[in-house]
N, C-alpha and C. Protein backbone atom coordinates (compact mmCIF):
# COMPACT_ATOMS: atom_id res chain seq x y z
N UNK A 1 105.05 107.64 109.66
CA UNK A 1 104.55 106.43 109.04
C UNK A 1 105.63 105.37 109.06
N UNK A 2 105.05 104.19 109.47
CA UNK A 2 106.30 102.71 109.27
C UNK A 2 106.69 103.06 107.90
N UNK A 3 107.72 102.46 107.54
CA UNK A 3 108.51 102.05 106.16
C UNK A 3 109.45 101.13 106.66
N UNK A 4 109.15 99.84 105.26
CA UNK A 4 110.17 98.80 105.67
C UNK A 4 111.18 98.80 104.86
N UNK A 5 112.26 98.49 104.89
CA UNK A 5 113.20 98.33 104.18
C UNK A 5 113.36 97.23 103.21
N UNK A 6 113.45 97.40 101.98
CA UNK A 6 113.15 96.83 100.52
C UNK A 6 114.10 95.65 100.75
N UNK A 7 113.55 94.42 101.06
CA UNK A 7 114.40 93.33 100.53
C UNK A 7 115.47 92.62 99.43
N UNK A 8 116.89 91.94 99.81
CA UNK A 8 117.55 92.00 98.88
C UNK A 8 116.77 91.16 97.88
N UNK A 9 115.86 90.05 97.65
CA UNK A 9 115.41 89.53 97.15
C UNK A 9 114.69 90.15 95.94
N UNK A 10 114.50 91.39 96.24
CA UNK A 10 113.56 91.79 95.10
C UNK A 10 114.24 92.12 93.89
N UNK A 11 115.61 92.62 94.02
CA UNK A 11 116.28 92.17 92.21
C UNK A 11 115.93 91.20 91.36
N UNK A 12 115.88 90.05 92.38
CA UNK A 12 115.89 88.39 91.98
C UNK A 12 114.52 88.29 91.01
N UNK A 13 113.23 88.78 92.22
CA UNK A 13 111.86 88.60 91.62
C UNK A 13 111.28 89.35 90.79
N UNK A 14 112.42 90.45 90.63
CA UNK A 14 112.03 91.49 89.48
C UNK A 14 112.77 90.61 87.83
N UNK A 15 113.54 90.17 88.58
CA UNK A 15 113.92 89.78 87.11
C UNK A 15 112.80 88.59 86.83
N UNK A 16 112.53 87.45 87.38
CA UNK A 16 111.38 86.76 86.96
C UNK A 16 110.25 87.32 86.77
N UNK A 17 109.96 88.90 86.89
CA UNK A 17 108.28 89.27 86.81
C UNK A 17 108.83 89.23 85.20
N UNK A 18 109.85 89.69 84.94
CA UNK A 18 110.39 91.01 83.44
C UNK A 18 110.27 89.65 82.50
N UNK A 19 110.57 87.88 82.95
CA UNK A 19 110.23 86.92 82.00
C UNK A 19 109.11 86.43 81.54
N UNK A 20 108.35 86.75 82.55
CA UNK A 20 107.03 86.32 82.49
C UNK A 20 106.23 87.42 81.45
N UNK A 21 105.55 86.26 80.59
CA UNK A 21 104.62 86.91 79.36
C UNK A 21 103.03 85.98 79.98
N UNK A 22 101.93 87.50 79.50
CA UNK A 22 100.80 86.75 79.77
C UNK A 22 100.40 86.06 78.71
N UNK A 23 99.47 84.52 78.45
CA UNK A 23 98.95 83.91 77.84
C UNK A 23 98.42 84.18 77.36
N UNK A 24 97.98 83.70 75.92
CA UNK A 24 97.48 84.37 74.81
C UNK A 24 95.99 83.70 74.88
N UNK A 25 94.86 84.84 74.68
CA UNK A 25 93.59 84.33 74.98
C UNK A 25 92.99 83.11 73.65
N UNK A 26 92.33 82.73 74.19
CA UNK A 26 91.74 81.46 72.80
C UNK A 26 90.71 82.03 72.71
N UNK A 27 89.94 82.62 73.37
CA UNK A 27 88.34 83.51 73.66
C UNK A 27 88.62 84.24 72.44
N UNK A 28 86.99 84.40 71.58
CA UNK A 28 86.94 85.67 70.84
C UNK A 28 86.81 86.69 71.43
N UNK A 29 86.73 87.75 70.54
CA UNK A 29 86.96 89.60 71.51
C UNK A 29 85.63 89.38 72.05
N UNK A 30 86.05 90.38 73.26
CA UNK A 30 84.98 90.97 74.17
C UNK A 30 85.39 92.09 74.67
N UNK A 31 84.40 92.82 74.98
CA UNK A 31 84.32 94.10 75.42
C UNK A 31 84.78 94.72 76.75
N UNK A 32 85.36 92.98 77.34
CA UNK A 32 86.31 94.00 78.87
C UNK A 32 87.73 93.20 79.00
N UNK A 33 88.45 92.79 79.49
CA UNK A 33 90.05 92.36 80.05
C UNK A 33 89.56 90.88 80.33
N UNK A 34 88.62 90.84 81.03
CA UNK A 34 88.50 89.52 80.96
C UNK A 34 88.20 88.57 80.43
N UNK A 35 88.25 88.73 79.22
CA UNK A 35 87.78 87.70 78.22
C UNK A 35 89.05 88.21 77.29
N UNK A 36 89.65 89.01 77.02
CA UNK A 36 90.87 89.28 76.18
C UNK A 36 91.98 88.35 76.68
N UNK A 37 92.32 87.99 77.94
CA UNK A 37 93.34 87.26 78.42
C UNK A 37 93.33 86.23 79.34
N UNK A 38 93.71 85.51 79.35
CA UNK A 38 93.87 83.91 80.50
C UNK A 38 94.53 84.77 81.48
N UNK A 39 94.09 84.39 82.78
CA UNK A 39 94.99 84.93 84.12
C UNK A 39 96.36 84.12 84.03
N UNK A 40 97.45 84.80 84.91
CA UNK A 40 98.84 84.40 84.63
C UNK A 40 98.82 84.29 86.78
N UNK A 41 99.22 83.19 86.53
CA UNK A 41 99.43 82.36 88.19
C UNK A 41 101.13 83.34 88.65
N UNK A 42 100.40 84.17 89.91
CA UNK A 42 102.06 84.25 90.56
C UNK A 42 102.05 83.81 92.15
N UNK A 43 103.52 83.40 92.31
CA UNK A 43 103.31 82.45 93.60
C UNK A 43 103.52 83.59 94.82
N UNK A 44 103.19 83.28 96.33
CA UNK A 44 103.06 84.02 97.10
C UNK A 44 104.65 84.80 97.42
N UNK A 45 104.59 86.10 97.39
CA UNK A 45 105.71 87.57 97.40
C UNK A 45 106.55 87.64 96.19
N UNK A 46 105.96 86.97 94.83
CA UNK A 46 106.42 87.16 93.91
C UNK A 46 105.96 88.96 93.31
N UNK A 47 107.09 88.87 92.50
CA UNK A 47 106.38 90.48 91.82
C UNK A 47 105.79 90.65 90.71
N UNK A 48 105.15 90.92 90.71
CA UNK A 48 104.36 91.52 88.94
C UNK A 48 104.92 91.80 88.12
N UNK A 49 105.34 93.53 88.67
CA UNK A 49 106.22 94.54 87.89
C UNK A 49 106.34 95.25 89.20
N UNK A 50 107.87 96.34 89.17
CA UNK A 50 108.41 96.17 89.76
C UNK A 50 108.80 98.65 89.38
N UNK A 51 109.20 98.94 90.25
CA UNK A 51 109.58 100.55 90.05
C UNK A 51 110.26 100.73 88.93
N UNK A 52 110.03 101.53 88.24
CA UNK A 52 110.99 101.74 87.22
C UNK A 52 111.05 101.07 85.89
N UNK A 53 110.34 100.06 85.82
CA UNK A 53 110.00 99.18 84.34
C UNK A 53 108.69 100.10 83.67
N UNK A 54 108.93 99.76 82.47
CA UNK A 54 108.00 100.16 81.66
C UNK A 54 106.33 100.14 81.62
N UNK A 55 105.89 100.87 81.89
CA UNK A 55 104.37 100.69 81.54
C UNK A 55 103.53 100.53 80.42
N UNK A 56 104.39 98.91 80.17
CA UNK A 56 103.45 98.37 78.88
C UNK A 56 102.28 97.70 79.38
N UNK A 57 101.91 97.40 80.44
CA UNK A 57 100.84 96.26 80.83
C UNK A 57 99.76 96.84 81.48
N UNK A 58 98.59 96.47 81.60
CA UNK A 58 97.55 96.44 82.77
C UNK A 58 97.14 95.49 82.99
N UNK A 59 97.00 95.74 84.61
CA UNK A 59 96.49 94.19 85.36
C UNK A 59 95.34 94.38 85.71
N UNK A 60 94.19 93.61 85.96
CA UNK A 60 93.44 92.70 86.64
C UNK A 60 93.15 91.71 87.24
N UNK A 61 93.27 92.00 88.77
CA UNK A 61 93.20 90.80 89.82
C UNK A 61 91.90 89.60 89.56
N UNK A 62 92.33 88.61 89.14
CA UNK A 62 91.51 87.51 89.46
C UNK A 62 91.04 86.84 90.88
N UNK A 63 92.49 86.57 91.52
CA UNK A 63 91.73 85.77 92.59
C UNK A 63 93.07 85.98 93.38
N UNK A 64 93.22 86.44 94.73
CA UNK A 64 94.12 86.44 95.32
C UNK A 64 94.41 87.46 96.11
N UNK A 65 95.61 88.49 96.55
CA UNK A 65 95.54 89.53 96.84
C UNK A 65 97.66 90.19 96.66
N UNK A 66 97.35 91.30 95.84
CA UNK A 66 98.85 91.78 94.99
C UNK A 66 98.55 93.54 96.07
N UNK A 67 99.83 93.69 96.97
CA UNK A 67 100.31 95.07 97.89
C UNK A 67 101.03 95.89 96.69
N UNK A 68 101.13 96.96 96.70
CA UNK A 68 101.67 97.99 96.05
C UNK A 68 102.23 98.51 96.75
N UNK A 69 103.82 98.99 96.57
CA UNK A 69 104.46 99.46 97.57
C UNK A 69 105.55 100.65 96.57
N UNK A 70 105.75 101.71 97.33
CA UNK A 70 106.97 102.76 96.78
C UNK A 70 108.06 102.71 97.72
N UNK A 71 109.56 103.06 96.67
CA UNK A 71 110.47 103.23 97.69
C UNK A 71 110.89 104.35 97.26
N UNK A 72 111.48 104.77 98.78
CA UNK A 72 112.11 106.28 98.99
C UNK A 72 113.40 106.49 98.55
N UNK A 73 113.77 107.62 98.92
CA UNK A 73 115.48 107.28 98.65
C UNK A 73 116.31 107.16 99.74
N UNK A 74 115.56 106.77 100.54
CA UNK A 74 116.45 106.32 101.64
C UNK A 74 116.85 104.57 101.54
N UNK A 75 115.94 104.37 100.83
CA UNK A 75 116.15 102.84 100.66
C UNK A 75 115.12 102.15 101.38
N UNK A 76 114.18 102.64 101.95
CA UNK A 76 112.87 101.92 102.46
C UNK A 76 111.76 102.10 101.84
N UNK A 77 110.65 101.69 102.08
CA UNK A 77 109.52 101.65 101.08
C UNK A 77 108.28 101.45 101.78
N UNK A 78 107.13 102.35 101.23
CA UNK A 78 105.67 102.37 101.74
C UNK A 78 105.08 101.97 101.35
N UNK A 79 103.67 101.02 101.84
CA UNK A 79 102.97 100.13 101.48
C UNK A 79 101.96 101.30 101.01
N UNK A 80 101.19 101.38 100.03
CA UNK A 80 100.32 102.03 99.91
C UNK A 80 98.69 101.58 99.01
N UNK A 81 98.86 100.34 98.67
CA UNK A 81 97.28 99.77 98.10
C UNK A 81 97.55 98.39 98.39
N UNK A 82 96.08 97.69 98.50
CA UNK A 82 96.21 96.57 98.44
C UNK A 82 94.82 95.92 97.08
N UNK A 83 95.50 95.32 96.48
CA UNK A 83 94.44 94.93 95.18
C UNK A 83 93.88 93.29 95.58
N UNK A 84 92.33 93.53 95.72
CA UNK A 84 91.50 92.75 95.72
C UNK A 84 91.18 91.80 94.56
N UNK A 85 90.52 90.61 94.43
CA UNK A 85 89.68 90.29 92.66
C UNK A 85 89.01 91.34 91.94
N UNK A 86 88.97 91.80 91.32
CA UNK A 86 88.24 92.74 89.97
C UNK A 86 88.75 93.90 89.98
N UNK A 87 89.74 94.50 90.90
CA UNK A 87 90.80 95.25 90.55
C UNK A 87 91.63 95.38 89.63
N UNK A 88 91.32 96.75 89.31
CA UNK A 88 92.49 96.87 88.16
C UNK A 88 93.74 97.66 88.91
N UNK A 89 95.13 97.33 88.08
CA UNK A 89 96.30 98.00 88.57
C UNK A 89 97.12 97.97 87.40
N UNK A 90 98.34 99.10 87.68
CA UNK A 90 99.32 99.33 86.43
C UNK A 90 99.10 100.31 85.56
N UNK A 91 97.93 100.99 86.08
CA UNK A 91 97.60 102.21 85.33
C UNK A 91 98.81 103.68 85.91
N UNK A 92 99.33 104.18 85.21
CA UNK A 92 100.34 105.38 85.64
C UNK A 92 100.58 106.65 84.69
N UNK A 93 100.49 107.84 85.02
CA UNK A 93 100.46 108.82 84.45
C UNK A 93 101.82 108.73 83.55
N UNK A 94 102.95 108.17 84.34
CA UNK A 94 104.35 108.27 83.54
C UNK A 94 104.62 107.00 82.78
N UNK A 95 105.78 107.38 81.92
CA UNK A 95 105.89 106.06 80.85
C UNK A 95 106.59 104.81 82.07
N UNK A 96 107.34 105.00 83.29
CA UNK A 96 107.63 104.09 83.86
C UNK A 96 106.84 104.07 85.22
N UNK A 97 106.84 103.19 85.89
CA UNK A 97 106.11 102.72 87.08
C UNK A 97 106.31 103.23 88.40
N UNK A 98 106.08 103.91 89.31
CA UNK A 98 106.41 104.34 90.65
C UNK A 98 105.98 103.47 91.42
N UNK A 99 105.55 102.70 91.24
CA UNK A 99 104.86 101.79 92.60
C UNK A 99 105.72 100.70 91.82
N UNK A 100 105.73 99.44 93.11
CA UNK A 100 106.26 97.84 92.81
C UNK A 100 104.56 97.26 93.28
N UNK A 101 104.81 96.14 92.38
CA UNK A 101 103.32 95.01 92.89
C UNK A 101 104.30 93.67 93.34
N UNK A 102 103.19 93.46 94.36
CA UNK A 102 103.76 91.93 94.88
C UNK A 102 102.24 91.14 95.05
N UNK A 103 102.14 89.65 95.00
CA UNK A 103 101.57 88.87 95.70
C UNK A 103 101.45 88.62 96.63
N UNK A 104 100.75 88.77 98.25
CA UNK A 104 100.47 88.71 99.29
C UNK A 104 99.91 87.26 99.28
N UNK A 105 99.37 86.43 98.65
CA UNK A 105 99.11 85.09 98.80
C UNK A 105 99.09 84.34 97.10
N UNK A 106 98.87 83.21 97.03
CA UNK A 106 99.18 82.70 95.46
C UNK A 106 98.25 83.48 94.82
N UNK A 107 98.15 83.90 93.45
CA UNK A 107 97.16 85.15 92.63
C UNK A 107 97.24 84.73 91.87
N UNK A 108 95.94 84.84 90.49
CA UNK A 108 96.11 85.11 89.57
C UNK A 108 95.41 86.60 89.08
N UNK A 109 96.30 86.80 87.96
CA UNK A 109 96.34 88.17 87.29
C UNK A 109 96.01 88.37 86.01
N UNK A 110 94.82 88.85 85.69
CA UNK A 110 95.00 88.96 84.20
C UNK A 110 95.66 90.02 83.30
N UNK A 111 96.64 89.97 82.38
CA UNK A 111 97.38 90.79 81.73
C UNK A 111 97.56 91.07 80.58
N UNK A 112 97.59 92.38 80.07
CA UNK A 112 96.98 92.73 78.92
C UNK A 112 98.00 94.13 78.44
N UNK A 113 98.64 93.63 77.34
CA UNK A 113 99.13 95.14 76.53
C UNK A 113 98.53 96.09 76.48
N UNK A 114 98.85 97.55 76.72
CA UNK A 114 98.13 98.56 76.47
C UNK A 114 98.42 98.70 75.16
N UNK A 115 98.73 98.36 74.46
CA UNK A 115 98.69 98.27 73.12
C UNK A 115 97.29 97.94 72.22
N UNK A 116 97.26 96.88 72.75
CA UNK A 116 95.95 95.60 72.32
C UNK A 116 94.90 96.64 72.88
N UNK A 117 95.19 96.89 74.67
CA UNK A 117 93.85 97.65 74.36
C UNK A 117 93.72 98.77 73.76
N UNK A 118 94.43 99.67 73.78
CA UNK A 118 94.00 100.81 72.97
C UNK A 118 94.30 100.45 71.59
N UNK A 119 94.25 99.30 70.83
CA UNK A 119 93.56 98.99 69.38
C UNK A 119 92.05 98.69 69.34
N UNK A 120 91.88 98.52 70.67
CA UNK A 120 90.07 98.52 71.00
C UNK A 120 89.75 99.37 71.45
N UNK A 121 90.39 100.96 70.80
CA UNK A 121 89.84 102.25 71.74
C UNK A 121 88.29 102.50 70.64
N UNK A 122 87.65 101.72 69.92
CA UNK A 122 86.46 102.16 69.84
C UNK A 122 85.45 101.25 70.17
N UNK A 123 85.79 100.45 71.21
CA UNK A 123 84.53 99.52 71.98
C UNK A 123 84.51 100.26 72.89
N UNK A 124 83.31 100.75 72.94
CA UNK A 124 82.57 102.01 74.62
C UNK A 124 82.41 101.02 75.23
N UNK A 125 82.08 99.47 75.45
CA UNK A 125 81.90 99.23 76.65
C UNK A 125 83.07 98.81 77.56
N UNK A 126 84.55 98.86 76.25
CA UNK A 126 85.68 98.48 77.30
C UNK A 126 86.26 100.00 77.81
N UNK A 127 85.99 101.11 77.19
CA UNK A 127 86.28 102.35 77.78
C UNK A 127 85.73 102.48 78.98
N UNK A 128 84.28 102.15 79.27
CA UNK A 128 83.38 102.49 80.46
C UNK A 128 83.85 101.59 81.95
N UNK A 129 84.24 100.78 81.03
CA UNK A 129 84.59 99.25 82.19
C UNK A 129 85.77 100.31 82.70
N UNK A 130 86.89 100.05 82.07
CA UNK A 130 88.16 100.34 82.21
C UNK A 130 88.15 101.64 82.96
N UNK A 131 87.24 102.97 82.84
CA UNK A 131 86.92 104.04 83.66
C UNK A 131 86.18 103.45 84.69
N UNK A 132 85.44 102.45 84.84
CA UNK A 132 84.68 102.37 86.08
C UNK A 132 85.58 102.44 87.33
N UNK A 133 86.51 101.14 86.36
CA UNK A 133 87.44 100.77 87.50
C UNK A 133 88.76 101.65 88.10
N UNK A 134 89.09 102.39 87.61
CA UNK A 134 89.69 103.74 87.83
C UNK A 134 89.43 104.12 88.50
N UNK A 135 87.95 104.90 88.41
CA UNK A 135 87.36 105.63 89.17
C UNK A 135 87.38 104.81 91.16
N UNK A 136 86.92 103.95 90.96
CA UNK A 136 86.83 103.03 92.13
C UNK A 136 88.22 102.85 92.78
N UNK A 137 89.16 102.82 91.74
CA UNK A 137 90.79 102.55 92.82
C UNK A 137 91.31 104.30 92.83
N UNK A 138 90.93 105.28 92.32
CA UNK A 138 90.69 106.87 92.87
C UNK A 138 89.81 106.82 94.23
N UNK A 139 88.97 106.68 94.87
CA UNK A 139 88.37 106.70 95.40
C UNK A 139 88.72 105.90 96.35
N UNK A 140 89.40 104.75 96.56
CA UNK A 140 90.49 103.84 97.29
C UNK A 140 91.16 104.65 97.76
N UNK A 141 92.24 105.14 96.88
CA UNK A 141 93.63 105.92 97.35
C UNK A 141 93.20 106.85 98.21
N UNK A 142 92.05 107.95 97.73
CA UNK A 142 91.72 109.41 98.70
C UNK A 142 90.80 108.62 100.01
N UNK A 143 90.06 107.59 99.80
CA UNK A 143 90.06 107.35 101.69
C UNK A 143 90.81 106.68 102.48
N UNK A 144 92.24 105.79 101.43
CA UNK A 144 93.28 105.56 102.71
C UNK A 144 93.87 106.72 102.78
N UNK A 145 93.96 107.64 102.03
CA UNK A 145 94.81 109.25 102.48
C UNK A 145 93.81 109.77 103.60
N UNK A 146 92.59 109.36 103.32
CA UNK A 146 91.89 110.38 104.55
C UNK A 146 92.56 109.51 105.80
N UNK A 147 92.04 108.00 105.96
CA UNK A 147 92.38 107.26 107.05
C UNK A 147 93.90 107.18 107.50
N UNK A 148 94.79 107.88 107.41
CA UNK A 148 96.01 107.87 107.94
C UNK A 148 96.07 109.04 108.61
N UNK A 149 95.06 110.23 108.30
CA UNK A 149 95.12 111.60 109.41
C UNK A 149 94.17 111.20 110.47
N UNK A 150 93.68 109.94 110.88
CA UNK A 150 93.28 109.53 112.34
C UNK A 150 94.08 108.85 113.19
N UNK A 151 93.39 108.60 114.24
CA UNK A 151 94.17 108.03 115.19
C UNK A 151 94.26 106.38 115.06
N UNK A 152 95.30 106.03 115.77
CA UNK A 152 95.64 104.43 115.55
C UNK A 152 94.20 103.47 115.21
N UNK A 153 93.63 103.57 116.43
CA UNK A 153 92.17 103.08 116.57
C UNK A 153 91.20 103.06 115.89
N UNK A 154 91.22 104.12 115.40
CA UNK A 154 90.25 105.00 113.92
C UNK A 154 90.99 103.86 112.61
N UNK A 155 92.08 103.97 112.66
CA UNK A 155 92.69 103.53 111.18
C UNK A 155 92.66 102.00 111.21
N UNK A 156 93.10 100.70 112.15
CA UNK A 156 92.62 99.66 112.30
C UNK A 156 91.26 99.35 112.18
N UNK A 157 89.83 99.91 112.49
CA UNK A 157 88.67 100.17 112.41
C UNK A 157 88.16 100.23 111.06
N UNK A 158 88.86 101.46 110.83
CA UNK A 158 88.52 102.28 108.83
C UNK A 158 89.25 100.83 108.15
N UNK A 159 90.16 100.37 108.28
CA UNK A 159 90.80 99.24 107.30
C UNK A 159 89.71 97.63 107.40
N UNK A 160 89.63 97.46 108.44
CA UNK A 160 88.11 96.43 108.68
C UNK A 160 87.22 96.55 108.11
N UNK A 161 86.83 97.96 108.12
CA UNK A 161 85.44 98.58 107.44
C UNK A 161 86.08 98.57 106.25
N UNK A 162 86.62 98.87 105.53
CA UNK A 162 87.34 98.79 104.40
C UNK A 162 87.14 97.30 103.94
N UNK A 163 87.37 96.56 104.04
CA UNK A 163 88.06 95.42 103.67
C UNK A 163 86.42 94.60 103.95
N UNK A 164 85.74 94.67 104.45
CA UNK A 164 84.33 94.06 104.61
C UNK A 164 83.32 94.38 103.33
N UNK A 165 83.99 95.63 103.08
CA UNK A 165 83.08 96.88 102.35
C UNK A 165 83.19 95.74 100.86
N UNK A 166 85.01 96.04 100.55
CA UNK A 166 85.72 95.88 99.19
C UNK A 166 85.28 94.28 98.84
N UNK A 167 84.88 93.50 100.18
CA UNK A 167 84.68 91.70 100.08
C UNK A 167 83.18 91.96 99.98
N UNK A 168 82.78 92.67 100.51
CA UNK A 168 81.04 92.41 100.22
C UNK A 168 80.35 91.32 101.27
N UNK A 169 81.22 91.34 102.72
CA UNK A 169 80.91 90.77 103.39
C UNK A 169 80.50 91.74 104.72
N UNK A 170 79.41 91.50 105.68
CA UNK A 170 78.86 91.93 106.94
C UNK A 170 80.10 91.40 108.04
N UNK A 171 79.63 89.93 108.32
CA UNK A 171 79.96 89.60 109.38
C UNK A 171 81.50 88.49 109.37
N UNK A 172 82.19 88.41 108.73
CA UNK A 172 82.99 87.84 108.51
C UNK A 172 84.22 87.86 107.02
N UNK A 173 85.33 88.82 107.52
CA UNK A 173 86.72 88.83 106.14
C UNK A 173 87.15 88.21 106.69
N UNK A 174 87.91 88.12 105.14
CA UNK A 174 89.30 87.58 104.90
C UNK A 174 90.40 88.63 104.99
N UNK A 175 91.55 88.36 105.55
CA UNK A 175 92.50 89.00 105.52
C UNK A 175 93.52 88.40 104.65
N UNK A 176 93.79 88.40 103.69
CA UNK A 176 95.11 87.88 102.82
C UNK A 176 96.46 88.72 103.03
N UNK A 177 96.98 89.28 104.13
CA UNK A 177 98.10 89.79 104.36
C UNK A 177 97.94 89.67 105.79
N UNK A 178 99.42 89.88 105.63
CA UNK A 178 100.43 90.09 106.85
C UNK A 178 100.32 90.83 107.75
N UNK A 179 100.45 90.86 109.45
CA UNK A 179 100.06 91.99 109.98
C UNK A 179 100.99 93.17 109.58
N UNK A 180 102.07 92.53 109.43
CA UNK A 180 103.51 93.58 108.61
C UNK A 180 102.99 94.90 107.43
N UNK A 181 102.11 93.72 106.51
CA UNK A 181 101.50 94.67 105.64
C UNK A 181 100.39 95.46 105.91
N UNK A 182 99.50 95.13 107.25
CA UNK A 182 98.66 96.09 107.74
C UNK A 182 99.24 97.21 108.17
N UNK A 183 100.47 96.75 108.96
CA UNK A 183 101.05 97.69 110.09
C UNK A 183 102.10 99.05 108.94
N UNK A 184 102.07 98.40 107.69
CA UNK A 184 103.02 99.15 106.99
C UNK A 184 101.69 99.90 106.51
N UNK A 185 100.81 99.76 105.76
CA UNK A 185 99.28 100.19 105.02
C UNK A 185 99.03 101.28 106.12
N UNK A 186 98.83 101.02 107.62
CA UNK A 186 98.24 102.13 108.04
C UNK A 186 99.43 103.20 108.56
N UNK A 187 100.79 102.89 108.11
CA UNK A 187 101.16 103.85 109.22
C UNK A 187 101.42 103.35 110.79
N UNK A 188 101.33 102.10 111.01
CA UNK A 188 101.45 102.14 112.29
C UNK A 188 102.32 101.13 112.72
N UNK A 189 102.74 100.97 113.57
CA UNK A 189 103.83 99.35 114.27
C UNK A 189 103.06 98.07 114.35
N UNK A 190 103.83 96.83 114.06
CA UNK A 190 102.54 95.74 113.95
C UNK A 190 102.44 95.58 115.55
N UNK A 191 102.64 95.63 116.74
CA UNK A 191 102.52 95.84 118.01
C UNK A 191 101.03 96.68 118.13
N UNK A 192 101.11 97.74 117.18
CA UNK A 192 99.96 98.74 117.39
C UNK A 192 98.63 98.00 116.86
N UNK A 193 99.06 97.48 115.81
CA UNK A 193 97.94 96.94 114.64
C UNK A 193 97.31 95.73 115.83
N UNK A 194 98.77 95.07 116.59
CA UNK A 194 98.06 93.58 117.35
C UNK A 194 97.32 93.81 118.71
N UNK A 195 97.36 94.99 119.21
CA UNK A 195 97.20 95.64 120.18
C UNK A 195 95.22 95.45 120.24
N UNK A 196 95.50 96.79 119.04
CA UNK A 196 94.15 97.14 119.05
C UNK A 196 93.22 96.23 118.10
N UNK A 197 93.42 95.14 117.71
CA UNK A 197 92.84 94.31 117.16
C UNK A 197 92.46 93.41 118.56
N UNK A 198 93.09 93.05 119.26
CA UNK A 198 93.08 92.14 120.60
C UNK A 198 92.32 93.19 121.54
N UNK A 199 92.52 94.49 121.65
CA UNK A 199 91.08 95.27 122.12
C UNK A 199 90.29 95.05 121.56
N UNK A 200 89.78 95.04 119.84
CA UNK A 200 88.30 95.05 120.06
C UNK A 200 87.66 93.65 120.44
N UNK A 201 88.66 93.17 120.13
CA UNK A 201 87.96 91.42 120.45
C UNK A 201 87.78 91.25 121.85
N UNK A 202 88.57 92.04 122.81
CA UNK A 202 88.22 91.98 124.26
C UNK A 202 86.61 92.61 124.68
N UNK A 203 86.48 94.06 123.97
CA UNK A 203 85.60 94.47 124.09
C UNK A 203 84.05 93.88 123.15
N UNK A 204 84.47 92.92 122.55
CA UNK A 204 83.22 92.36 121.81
C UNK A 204 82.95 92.01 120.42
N UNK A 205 83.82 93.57 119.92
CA UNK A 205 83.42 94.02 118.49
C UNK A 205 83.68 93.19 117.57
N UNK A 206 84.90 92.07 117.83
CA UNK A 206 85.47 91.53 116.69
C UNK A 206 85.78 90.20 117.43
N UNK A 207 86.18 89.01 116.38
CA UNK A 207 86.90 87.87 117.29
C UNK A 207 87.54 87.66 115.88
N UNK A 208 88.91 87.04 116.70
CA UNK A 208 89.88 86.31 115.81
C UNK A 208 89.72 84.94 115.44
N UNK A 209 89.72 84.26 114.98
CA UNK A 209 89.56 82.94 114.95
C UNK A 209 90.58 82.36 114.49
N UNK A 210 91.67 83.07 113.47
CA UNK A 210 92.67 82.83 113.09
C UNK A 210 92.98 84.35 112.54
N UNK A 211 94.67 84.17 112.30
CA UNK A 211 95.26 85.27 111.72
C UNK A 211 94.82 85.62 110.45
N UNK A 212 94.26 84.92 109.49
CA UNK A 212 93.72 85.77 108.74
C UNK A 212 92.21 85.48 108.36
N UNK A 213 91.62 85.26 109.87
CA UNK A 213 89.95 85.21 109.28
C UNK A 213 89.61 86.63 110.67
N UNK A 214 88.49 87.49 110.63
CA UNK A 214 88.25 88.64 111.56
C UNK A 214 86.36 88.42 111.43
N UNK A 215 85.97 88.32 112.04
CA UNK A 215 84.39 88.05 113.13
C UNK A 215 84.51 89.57 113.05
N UNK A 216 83.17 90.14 112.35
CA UNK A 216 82.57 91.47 113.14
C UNK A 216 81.18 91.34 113.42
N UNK A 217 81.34 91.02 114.78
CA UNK A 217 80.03 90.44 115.91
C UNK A 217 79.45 92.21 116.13
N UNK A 218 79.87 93.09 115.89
CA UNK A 218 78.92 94.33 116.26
C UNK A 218 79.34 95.71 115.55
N UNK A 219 78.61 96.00 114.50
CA UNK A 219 79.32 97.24 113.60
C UNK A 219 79.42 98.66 114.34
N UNK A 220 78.28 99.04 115.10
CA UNK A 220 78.25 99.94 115.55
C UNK A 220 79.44 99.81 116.98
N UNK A 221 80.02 99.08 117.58
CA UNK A 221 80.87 98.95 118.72
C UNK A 221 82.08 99.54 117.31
N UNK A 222 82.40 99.37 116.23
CA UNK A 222 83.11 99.30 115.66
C UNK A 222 83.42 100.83 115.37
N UNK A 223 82.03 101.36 114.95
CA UNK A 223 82.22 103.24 114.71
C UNK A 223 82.26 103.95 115.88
């Protein structure tokens, strides 16, 4: 699998995630995250939160798109989610964080003490919400684990289909990342990622129109 090597920059943007406090809602209570908190604006490859900080927060993507990435101990690091709008993230079995979040384009995020919420651990409809969405980024993780035991072709393909699926669009995504961050997401070289993207568009299946808009002119050329 690619792994890139962790930029010196990210001390820098870790320390601005650790200043940043989310806004305090004016909304009365409601029964999910989004009405508990105002989204908090971060600018494009800024960080959220960062390995190793505390897991006081949970996020919810508003509008934008935030990569999740781990580092090794070699000093490089794997891309491993990418969070869409109505995504939740920051959920972790341990008291500190194994993954880093970044912004892939300008975002907002809504952010919320686990504190606050679990003082609303007896509203069922923010338990159900809050499990829905779990359940759905479980179900994320185990089919990019499936899609990395295929072949190059298969996994550029599965991430399209992916990403059409997660937008709720047929014939036309958005891509809000980098081919860097594709090429790191699947496992593969961005050479590989530009390769076989410029095949299917030769063969029909897809057209580029720009780097981050993708045409799927034929689904079945696609499976």
């Amino acid at each position: 699998m690619l792994l890139r090597t962790v930029s010196e920059g990210n001390s820098k943007s870790r320390t601005r995630a650790r200043t940043r406090r989310p806004a305090a809602s004016s909304s009365s209570p409601a029964s999910t995250i989004d009405l508990m908190v105002v989204p908090t604006a971060y600018a494009r490859n800024e960080e959220i939160f960062g390995e190793g900080e505390p897991v006081d927060y949970l996020y919810k993507i508003e509008s934008g798109c935030i990569r999740a990435t781990r580092t090794h101990d070699n000093g490089h690091r794997q891309l491993v989610a990418f969070y869409l709008p109505g995504n939740l993230f920051g959920l972790d079995a341990h008291d500190l964080h194994t993954i880093s979040t970044e912004a892939t384009t300008p975002s907002k995020v809504r952010v919320i003490k686990r504190k606050a919420l679990m003082a609303r651990g007896g509203d069922m409809a923010t338990i159900k919400h809050l499990l829905d969405l779990t359940a759905a980024e479980l179900r994320r993780s185990q089919n990019h684990n499936l899609l990395l035991l295929k072949g190059a072709q298969e996994r550029v393909v599965g991430f399209l289909q992916e990403m059409a699926q997660r937008e709720h669009r047929q014939g036309e995504i958005e891509l809000p990342m980098t081919r860097r961050d594709i090429a790191d997401y699947l496992g593969l070289t961005i050479e590989t990622v530009s390769r076989t993207l410029k095949l299917l568009e030769t063969e029909g299946a897809i057209s580029l129109p720009s780097r981050w808009r993708v045409v799927l002119h034929d689904p079945a050329a696609l499976n």
